[in-house]
C-alpha atoms as a PDB file:
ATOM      1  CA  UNK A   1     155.804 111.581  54.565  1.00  0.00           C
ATOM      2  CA  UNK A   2     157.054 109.098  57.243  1.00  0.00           C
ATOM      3  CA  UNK A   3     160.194 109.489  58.189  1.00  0.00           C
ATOM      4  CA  UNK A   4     162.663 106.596  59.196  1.00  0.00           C
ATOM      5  CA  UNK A   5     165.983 106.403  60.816  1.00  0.00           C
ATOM      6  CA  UNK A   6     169.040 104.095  60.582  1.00  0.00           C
ATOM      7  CA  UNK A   7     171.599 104.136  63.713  1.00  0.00           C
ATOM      8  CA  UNK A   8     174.901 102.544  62.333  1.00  0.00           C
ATOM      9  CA  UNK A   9     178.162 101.855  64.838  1.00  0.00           C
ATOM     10  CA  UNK A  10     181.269 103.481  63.243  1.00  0.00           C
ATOM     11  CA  UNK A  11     184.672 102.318  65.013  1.00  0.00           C
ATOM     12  CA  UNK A  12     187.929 103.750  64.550  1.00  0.00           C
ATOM     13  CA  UNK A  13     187.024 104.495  60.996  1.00  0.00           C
ATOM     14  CA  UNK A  14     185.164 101.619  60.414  1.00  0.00           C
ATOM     15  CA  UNK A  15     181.384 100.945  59.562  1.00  0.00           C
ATOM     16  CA  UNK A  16     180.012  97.711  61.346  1.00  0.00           C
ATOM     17  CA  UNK A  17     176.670  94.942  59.722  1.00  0.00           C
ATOM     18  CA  UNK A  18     176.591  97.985  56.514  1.00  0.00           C
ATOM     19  CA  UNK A  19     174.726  95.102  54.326  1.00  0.00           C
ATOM     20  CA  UNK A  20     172.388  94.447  56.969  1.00  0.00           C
ATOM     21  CA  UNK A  21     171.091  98.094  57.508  1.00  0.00           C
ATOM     22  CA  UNK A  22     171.978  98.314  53.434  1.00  0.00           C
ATOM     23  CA  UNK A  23     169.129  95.409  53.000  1.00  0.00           C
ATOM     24  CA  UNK A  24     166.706  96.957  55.905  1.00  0.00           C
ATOM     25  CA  UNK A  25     166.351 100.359  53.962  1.00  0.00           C
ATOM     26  CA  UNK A  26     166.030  98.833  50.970  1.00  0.00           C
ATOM     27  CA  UNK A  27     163.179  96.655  52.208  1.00  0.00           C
ATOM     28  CA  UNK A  28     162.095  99.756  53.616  1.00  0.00           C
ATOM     29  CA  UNK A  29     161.631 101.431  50.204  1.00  0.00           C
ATOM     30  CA  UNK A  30     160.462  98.637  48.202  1.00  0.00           C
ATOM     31  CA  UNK A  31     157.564  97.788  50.957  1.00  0.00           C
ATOM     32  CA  UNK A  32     156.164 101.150  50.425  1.00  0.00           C
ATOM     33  CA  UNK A  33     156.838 100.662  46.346  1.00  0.00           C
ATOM     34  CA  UNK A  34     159.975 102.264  46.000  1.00  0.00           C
ATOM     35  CA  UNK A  35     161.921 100.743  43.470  1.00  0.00           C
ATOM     36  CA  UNK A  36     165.558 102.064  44.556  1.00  0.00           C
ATOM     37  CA  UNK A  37     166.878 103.332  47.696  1.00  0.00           C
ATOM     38  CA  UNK A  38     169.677 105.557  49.242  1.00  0.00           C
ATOM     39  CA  UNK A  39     173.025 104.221  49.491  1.00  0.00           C
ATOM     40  CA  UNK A  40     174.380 103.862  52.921  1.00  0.00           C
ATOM     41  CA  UNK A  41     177.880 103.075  51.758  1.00  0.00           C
ATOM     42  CA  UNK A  42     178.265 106.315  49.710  1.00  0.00           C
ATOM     43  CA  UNK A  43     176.819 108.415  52.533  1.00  0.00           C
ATOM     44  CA  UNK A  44     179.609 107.470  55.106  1.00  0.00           C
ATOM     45  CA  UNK A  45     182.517 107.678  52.242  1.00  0.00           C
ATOM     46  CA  UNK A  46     181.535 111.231  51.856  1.00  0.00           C
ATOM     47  CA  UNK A  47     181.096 112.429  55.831  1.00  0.00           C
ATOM     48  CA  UNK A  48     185.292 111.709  54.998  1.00  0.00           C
ATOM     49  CA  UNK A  49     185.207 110.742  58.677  1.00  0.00           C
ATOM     50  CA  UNK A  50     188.898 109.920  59.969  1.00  0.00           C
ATOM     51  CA  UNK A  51     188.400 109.923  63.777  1.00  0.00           C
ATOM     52  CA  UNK A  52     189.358 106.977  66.084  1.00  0.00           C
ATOM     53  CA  UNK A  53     186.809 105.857  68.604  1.00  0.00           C
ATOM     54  CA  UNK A  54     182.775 104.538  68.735  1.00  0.00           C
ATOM     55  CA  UNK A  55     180.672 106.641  67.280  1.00  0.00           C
ATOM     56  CA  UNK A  56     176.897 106.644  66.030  1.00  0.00           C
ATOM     57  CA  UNK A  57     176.221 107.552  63.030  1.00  0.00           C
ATOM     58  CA  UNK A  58     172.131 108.532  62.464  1.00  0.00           C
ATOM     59  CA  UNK A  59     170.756 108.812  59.232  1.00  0.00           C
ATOM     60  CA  UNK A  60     167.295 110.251  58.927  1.00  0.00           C
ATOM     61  CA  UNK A  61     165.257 109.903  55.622  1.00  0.00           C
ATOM     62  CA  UNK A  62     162.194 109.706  53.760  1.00  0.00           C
ATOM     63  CA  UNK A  63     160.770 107.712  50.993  1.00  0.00           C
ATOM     64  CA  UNK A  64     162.261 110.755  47.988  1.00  0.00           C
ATOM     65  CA  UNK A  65     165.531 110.032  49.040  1.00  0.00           C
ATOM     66  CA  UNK A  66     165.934 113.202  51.544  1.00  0.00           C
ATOM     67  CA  UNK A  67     168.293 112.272  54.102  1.00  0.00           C
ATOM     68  CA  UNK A  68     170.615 113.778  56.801  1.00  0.00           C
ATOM     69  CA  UNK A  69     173.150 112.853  59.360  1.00  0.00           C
ATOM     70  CA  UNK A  70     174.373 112.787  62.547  1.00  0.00           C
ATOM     71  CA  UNK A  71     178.024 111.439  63.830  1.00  0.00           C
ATOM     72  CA  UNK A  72     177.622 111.414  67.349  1.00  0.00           C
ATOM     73  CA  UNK A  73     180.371 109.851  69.790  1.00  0.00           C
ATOM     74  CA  UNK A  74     179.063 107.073  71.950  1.00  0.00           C
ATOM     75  CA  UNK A  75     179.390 105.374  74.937  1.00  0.00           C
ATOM     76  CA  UNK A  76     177.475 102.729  76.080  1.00  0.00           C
ATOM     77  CA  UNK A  77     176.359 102.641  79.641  1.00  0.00           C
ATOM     78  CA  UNK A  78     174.862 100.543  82.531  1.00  0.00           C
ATOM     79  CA  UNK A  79     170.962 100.358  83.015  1.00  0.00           C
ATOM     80  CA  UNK A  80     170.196 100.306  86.599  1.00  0.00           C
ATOM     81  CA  UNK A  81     166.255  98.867  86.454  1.00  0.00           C
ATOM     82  CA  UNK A  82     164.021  97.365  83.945  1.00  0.00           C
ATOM     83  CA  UNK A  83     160.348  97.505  84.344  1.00  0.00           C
ATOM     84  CA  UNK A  84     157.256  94.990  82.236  1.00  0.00           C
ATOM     85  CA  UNK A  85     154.972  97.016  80.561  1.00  0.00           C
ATOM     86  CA  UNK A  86     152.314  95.786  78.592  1.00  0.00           C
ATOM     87  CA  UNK A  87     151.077  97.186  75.196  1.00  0.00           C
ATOM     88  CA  UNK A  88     149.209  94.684  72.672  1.00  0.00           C
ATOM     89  CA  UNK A  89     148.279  97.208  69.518  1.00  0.00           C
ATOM     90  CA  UNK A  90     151.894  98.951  69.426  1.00  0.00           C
ATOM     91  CA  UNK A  91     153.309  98.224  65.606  1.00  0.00           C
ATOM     92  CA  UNK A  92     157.300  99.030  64.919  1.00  0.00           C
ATOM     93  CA  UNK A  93     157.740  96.489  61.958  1.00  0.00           C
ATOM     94  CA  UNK A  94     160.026  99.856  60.707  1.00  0.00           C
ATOM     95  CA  UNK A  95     162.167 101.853  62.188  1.00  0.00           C
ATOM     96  CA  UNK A  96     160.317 104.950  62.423  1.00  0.00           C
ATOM     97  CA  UNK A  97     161.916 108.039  63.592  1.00  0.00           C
ATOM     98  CA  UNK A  98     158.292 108.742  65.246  1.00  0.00           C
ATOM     99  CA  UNK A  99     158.915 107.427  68.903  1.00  0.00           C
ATOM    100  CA  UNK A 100     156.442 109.109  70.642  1.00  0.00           C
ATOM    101  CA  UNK A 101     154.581 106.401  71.545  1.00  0.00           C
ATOM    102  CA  UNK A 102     157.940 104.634  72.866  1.00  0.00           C
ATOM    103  CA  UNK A 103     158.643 107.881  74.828  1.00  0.00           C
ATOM    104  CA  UNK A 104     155.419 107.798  76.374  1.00  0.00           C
ATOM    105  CA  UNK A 105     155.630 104.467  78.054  1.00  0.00           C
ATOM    106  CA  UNK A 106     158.947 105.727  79.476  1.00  0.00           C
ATOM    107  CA  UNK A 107     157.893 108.456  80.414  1.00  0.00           C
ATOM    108  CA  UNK A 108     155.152 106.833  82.728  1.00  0.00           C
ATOM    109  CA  UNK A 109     157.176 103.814  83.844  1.00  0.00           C
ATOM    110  CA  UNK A 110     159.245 103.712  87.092  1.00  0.00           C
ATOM    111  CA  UNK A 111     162.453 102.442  85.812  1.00  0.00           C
ATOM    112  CA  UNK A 112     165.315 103.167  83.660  1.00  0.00           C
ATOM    113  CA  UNK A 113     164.081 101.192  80.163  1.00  0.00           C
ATOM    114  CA  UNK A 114     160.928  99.202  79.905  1.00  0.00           C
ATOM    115  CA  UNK A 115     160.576  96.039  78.064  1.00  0.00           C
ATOM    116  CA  UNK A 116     157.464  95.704  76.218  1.00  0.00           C
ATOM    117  CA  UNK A 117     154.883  92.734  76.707  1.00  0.00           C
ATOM    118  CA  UNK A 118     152.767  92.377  73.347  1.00  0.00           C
ATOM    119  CA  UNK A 119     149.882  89.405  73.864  1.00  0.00           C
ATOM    120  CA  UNK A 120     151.653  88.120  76.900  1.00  0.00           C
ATOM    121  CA  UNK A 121     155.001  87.858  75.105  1.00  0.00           C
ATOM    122  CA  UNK A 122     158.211  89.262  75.597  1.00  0.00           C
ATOM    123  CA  UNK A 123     159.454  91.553  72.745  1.00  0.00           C
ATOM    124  CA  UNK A 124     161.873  94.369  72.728  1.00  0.00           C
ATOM    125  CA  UNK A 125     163.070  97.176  75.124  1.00  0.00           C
ATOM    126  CA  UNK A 126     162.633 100.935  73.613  1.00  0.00           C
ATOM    127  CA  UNK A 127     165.293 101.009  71.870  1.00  0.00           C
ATOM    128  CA  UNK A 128     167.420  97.184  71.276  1.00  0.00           C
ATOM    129  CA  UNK A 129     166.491  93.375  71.187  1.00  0.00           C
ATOM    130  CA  UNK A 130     166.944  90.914  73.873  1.00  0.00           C
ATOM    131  CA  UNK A 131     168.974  87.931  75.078  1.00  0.00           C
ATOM    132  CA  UNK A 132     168.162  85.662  77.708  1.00  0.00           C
ATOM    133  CA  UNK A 133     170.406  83.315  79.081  1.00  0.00           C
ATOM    134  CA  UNK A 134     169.374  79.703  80.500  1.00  0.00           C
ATOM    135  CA  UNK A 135     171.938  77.041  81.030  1.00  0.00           C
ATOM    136  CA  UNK A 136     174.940  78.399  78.890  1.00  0.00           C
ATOM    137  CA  UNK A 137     172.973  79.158  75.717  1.00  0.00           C
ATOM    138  CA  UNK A 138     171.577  82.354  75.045  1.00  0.00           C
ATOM    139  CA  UNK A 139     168.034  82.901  73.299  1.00  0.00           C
ATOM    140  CA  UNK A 140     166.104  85.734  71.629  1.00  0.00           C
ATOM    141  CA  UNK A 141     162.269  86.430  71.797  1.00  0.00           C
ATOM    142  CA  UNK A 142     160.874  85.203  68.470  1.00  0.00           C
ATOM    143  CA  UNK A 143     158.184  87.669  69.112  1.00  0.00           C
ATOM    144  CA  UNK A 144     160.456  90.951  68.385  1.00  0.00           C
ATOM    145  CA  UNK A 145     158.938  94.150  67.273  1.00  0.00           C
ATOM    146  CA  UNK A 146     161.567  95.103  65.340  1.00  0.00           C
ATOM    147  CA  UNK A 147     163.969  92.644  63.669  1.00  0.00           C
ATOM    148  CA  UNK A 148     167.593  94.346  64.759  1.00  0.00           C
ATOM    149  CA  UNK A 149     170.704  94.033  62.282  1.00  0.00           C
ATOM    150  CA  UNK A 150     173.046  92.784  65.577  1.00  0.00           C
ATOM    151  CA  UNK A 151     170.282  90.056  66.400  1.00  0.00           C
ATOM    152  CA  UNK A 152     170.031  89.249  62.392  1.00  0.00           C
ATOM    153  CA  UNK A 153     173.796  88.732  62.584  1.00  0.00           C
ATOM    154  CA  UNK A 154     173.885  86.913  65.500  1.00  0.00           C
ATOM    155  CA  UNK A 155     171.472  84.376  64.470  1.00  0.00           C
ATOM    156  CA  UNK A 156     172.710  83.869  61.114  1.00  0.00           C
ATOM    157  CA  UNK A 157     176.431  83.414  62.937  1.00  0.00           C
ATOM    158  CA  UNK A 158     174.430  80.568  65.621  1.00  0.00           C
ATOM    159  CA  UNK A 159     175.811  82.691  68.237  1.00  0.00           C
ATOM    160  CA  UNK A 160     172.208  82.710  69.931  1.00  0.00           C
ATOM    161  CA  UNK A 161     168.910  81.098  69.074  1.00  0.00           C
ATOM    162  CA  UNK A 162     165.244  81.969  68.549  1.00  0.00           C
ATOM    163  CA  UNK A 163     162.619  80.815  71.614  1.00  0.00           C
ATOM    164  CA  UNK A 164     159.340  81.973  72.406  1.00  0.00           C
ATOM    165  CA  UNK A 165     159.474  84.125  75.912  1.00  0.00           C
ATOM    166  CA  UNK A 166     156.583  84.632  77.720  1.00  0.00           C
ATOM    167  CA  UNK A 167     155.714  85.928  81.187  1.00  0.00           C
ATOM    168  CA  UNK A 168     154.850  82.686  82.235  1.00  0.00           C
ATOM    169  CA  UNK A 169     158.839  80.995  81.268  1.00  0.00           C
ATOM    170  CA  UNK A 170     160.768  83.987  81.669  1.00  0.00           C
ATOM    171  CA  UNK A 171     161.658  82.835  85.204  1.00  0.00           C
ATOM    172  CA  UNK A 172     163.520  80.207  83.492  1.00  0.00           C
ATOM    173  CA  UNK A 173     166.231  82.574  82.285  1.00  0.00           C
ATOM    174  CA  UNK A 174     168.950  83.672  84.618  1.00  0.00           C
ATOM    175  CA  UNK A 175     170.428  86.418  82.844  1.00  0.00           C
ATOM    176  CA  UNK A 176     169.570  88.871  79.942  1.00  0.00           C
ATOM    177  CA  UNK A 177     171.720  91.648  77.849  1.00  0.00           C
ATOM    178  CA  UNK A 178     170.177  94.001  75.226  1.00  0.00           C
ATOM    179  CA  UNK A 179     171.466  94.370  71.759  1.00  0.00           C
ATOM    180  CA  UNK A 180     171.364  96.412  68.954  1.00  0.00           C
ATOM    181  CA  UNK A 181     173.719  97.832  66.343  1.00  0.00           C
ATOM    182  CA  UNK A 182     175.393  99.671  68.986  1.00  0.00           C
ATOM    183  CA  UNK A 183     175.461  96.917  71.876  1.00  0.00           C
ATOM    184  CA  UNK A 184     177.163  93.785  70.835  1.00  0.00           C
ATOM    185  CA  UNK A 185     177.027  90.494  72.285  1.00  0.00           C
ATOM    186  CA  UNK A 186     179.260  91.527  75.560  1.00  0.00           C
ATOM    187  CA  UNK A 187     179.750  89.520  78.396  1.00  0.00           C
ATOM    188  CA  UNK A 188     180.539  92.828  79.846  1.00  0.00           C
ATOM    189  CA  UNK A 189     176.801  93.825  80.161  1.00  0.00           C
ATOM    190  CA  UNK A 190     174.631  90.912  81.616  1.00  0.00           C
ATOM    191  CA  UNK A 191     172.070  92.281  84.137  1.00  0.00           C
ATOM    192  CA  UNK A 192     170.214  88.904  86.372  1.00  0.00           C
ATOM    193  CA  UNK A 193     167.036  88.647  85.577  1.00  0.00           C
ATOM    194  CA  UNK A 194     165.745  90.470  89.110  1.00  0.00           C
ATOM    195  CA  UNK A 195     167.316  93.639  87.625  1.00  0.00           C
ATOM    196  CA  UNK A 196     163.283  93.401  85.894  1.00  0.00           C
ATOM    197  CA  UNK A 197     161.612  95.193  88.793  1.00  0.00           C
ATOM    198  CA  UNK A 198     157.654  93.635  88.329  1.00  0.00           C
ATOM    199  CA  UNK A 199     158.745  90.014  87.160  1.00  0.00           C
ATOM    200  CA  UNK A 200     155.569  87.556  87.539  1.00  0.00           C
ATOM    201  CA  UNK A 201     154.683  87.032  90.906  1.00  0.00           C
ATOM    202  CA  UNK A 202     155.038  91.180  91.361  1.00  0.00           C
ATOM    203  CA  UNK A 203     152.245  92.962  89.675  1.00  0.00           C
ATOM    204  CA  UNK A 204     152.495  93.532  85.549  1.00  0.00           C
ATOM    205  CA  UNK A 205     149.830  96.438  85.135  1.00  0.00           C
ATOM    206  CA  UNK A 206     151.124  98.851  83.465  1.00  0.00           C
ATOM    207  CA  UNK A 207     149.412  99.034  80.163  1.00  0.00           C
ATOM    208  CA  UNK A 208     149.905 102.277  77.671  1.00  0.00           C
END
Protein backbone atom coordinates (compact mmCIF):
# COMPACT_ATOMS: atom_id res chain seq x y z
CA UNK A 1 0.00 0.00 0.00
CA UNK A 2 1.77 3.34 -0.78
CA UNK A 3 2.27 5.32 1.81
CA UNK A 4 2.15 9.26 1.74
CA UNK A 5 3.13 11.97 4.05
CA UNK A 6 1.87 15.50 4.86
CA UNK A 7 4.47 17.99 6.70
CA UNK A 8 2.24 20.84 8.20
CA UNK A 9 3.96 24.12 10.12
CA UNK A 10 2.32 24.48 13.59
CA UNK A 11 3.20 27.99 15.33
CA UNK A 12 2.58 28.90 18.74
CA UNK A 13 -0.50 26.78 18.68
CA UNK A 14 -1.45 27.49 15.41
CA UNK A 15 -1.82 25.33 12.15
CA UNK A 16 -0.67 27.28 8.93
CA UNK A 17 -2.35 26.68 4.65
CA UNK A 18 -4.69 23.53 6.71
CA UNK A 19 -7.17 23.79 3.49
CA UNK A 20 -4.43 23.52 1.20
CA UNK A 21 -2.83 20.24 2.59
CA UNK A 22 -6.82 19.48 3.56
CA UNK A 23 -7.48 19.63 -0.48
CA UNK A 24 -3.94 17.80 -1.40
CA UNK A 25 -4.93 14.59 0.63
CA UNK A 26 -8.11 14.63 -0.50
CA UNK A 27 -6.99 14.73 -4.12
CA UNK A 28 -4.73 12.21 -2.96
CA UNK A 29 -7.53 9.75 -2.09
CA UNK A 30 -9.93 10.44 -4.72
CA UNK A 31 -7.03 9.98 -7.57
CA UNK A 32 -6.51 6.53 -6.41
CA UNK A 33 -10.64 6.15 -6.06
CA UNK A 34 -11.09 6.90 -2.63
CA UNK A 35 -14.19 8.51 -2.07
CA UNK A 36 -13.41 10.19 1.50
CA UNK A 37 -10.31 11.01 3.21
CA UNK A 38 -8.75 11.64 6.72
CA UNK A 39 -9.36 14.80 8.37
CA UNK A 40 -6.37 16.89 9.02
CA UNK A 41 -8.24 19.35 11.19
CA UNK A 42 -9.49 16.69 13.68
CA UNK A 43 -6.05 15.07 13.86
CA UNK A 44 -4.25 18.25 15.25
CA UNK A 45 -7.41 19.14 17.69
CA UNK A 46 -6.78 15.86 19.29
CA UNK A 47 -2.61 15.85 19.59
CA UNK A 48 -4.25 18.80 22.32
CA UNK A 49 -0.94 20.49 21.49
CA UNK A 50 -0.49 23.79 23.68
CA UNK A 51 3.24 24.55 23.17
CA UNK A 52 4.59 27.93 21.87
CA UNK A 53 7.14 27.83 19.12
CA UNK A 54 7.60 26.25 15.21
CA UNK A 55 7.04 22.98 15.05
CA UNK A 56 6.45 20.23 12.25
CA UNK A 57 3.90 18.29 12.45
CA UNK A 58 4.24 14.82 10.03
CA UNK A 59 1.43 12.83 9.29
CA UNK A 60 2.03 9.51 7.64
CA UNK A 61 -0.89 7.52 6.00
CA UNK A 62 -2.24 5.18 3.62
CA UNK A 63 -5.14 4.92 1.35
CA UNK A 64 -7.53 2.83 4.58
CA UNK A 65 -7.21 5.73 6.53
CA UNK A 66 -4.12 4.43 8.82
CA UNK A 67 -2.27 7.32 9.89
CA UNK A 68 0.31 8.49 12.53
CA UNK A 69 2.13 11.49 13.74
CA UNK A 70 4.98 13.22 14.50
CA UNK A 71 5.30 16.88 16.33
CA UNK A 72 8.73 17.64 15.88
CA UNK A 73 10.26 21.21 16.83
CA UNK A 74 11.87 22.98 13.95
CA UNK A 75 14.28 25.25 12.97
CA UNK A 76 15.05 26.26 9.75
CA UNK A 77 18.62 26.62 8.71
CA UNK A 78 21.12 28.00 6.10
CA UNK A 79 22.16 25.78 3.02
CA UNK A 80 25.71 26.35 2.27
CA UNK A 81 25.85 24.83 -1.64
CA UNK A 82 23.45 23.78 -4.21
CA UNK A 83 24.45 21.45 -6.91
CA UNK A 84 22.32 20.69 -10.81
CA UNK A 85 21.56 17.30 -11.15
CA UNK A 86 19.81 15.93 -13.88
CA UNK A 87 17.08 13.18 -13.77
CA UNK A 88 14.37 13.07 -16.73
CA UNK A 89 12.10 9.77 -15.66
CA UNK A 90 11.85 10.79 -11.78
CA UNK A 91 7.79 11.13 -11.05
CA UNK A 92 6.69 12.89 -7.48
CA UNK A 93 3.17 14.15 -8.70
CA UNK A 94 2.41 12.84 -4.72
CA UNK A 95 3.97 13.19 -1.86
CA UNK A 96 5.23 9.86 -1.23
CA UNK A 97 6.83 9.00 1.95
CA UNK A 98 9.16 6.66 -0.38
CA UNK A 99 12.25 9.03 -0.91
CA UNK A 100 14.71 6.75 -1.74
CA UNK A 101 15.23 7.76 -4.95
CA UNK A 102 15.53 11.54 -3.63
CA UNK A 103 18.08 10.22 -1.04
CA UNK A 104 20.05 8.67 -3.59
CA UNK A 105 20.83 11.67 -5.67
CA UNK A 106 21.97 13.28 -2.40
CA UNK A 107 23.68 10.92 -1.44
CA UNK A 108 25.95 11.00 -4.66
CA UNK A 109 25.98 14.77 -5.15
CA UNK A 110 28.74 17.08 -3.78
CA UNK A 111 26.70 19.67 -2.14
CA UNK A 112 24.35 20.36 0.57
CA UNK A 113 20.73 20.00 -1.52
CA UNK A 114 20.51 19.34 -5.19
CA UNK A 115 18.04 20.86 -7.46
CA UNK A 116 16.69 18.60 -9.96
CA UNK A 117 16.86 19.22 -13.87
CA UNK A 118 13.90 17.18 -15.58
CA UNK A 119 14.14 17.62 -19.72
CA UNK A 120 16.46 20.53 -19.34
CA UNK A 121 14.15 22.34 -16.92
CA UNK A 122 14.44 23.51 -13.59
CA UNK A 123 12.06 21.85 -11.05
CA UNK A 124 12.33 21.37 -7.38
CA UNK A 125 15.10 20.80 -4.72
CA UNK A 126 14.62 17.40 -2.54
CA UNK A 127 12.54 18.54 -0.41
CA UNK A 128 10.72 22.47 -1.29
CA UNK A 129 9.88 24.58 -4.48
CA UNK A 130 11.79 27.40 -5.86
CA UNK A 131 11.91 31.17 -6.32
CA UNK A 132 14.02 33.03 -8.52
CA UNK A 133 14.42 36.53 -8.42
CA UNK A 134 15.08 38.87 -11.61
CA UNK A 135 14.55 42.56 -11.44
CA UNK A 136 12.34 42.89 -8.21
CA UNK A 137 9.80 40.19 -9.08
CA UNK A 138 10.14 36.82 -8.01
CA UNK A 139 9.16 33.67 -10.26
CA UNK A 140 8.54 29.94 -9.80
CA UNK A 141 9.48 27.05 -12.24
CA UNK A 142 6.22 26.09 -13.98
CA UNK A 143 7.85 22.80 -14.41
CA UNK A 144 7.58 21.68 -10.52
CA UNK A 145 7.52 18.11 -9.53
CA UNK A 146 5.47 18.55 -6.85
CA UNK A 147 2.90 21.36 -6.58
CA UNK A 148 3.78 22.76 -2.78
CA UNK A 149 0.83 24.26 -0.54
CA UNK A 150 3.32 27.58 0.29
CA UNK A 151 3.90 28.01 -3.62
CA UNK A 152 -0.10 27.29 -4.19
CA UNK A 153 -0.63 30.11 -1.69
CA UNK A 154 1.71 32.30 -2.92
CA UNK A 155 0.50 32.29 -6.37
CA UNK A 156 -3.03 32.49 -5.64
CA UNK A 157 -1.98 35.70 -3.20
CA UNK A 158 0.23 37.23 -6.67
CA UNK A 159 3.02 37.33 -4.34
CA UNK A 160 5.22 35.51 -7.11
CA UNK A 161 4.54 34.32 -10.62
CA UNK A 162 4.83 31.22 -12.80
CA UNK A 163 7.91 31.24 -15.65
CA UNK A 164 9.47 28.55 -17.40
CA UNK A 165 13.32 28.09 -16.02
CA UNK A 166 15.63 26.40 -17.93
CA UNK A 167 19.40 25.90 -17.87
CA UNK A 168 19.77 27.98 -20.69
CA UNK A 169 17.80 31.45 -18.75
CA UNK A 170 18.59 30.65 -15.35
CA UNK A 171 21.56 33.05 -15.56
CA UNK A 172 19.00 35.63 -15.81
CA UNK A 173 17.98 35.32 -12.17
CA UNK A 174 20.04 36.92 -9.49
CA UNK A 175 18.76 35.39 -6.51
CA UNK A 176 16.70 32.26 -5.44
CA UNK A 177 15.02 31.04 -1.92
CA UNK A 178 13.31 27.63 -1.45
CA UNK A 179 9.87 27.20 -0.10
CA UNK A 180 7.69 24.87 1.27
CA UNK A 181 5.15 24.61 4.07
CA UNK A 182 7.85 25.11 6.44
CA UNK A 183 9.95 27.95 4.58
CA UNK A 184 7.94 30.98 3.85
CA UNK A 185 8.57 33.67 1.54
CA UNK A 186 11.59 35.28 3.78
CA UNK A 187 13.75 37.83 2.72
CA UNK A 188 15.81 36.38 5.43
CA UNK A 189 16.94 33.37 3.25
CA UNK A 190 17.99 34.49 -0.35
CA UNK A 191 21.14 32.60 -1.48
CA UNK A 192 22.77 34.47 -5.18
CA UNK A 193 22.45 32.41 -7.71
CA UNK A 194 26.48 31.29 -7.62
CA UNK A 195 25.56 29.59 -4.31
CA UNK A 196 24.49 26.70 -7.44
CA UNK A 197 27.96 25.18 -7.64
CA UNK A 198 27.77 23.64 -11.63
CA UNK A 199 25.61 26.60 -13.13
CA UNK A 200 25.90 26.45 -17.15
CA UNK A 201 29.14 27.22 -18.29
CA UNK A 202 30.51 24.60 -15.32
CA UNK A 203 29.76 21.07 -16.20
CA UNK A 204 25.90 19.64 -15.48
CA UNK A 205 26.63 15.75 -15.58
CA UNK A 206 25.39 14.37 -12.96
CA UNK A 207 22.55 12.21 -14.00
CA UNK A 208 20.86 9.49 -11.41
Amino acid sequence: MSQFIESIKIEDKKIFLLDLHQKRVDDTFAHFGKESSINLAEIFKNLEHDEDGLYKLRISYDLDKNFRTQLIPYAISEISNFQLVVNNIYDYSFKFEDRKELEKMLRQAKSNEIIIVKNNHITDTSFSNLLFKKGKEWFTPSTYLLNGVQRQYLLKNKKIKEAEITLQNIAEYSHFQIINAMNDFDDMFIYPIARITNLPGNSVDNEF
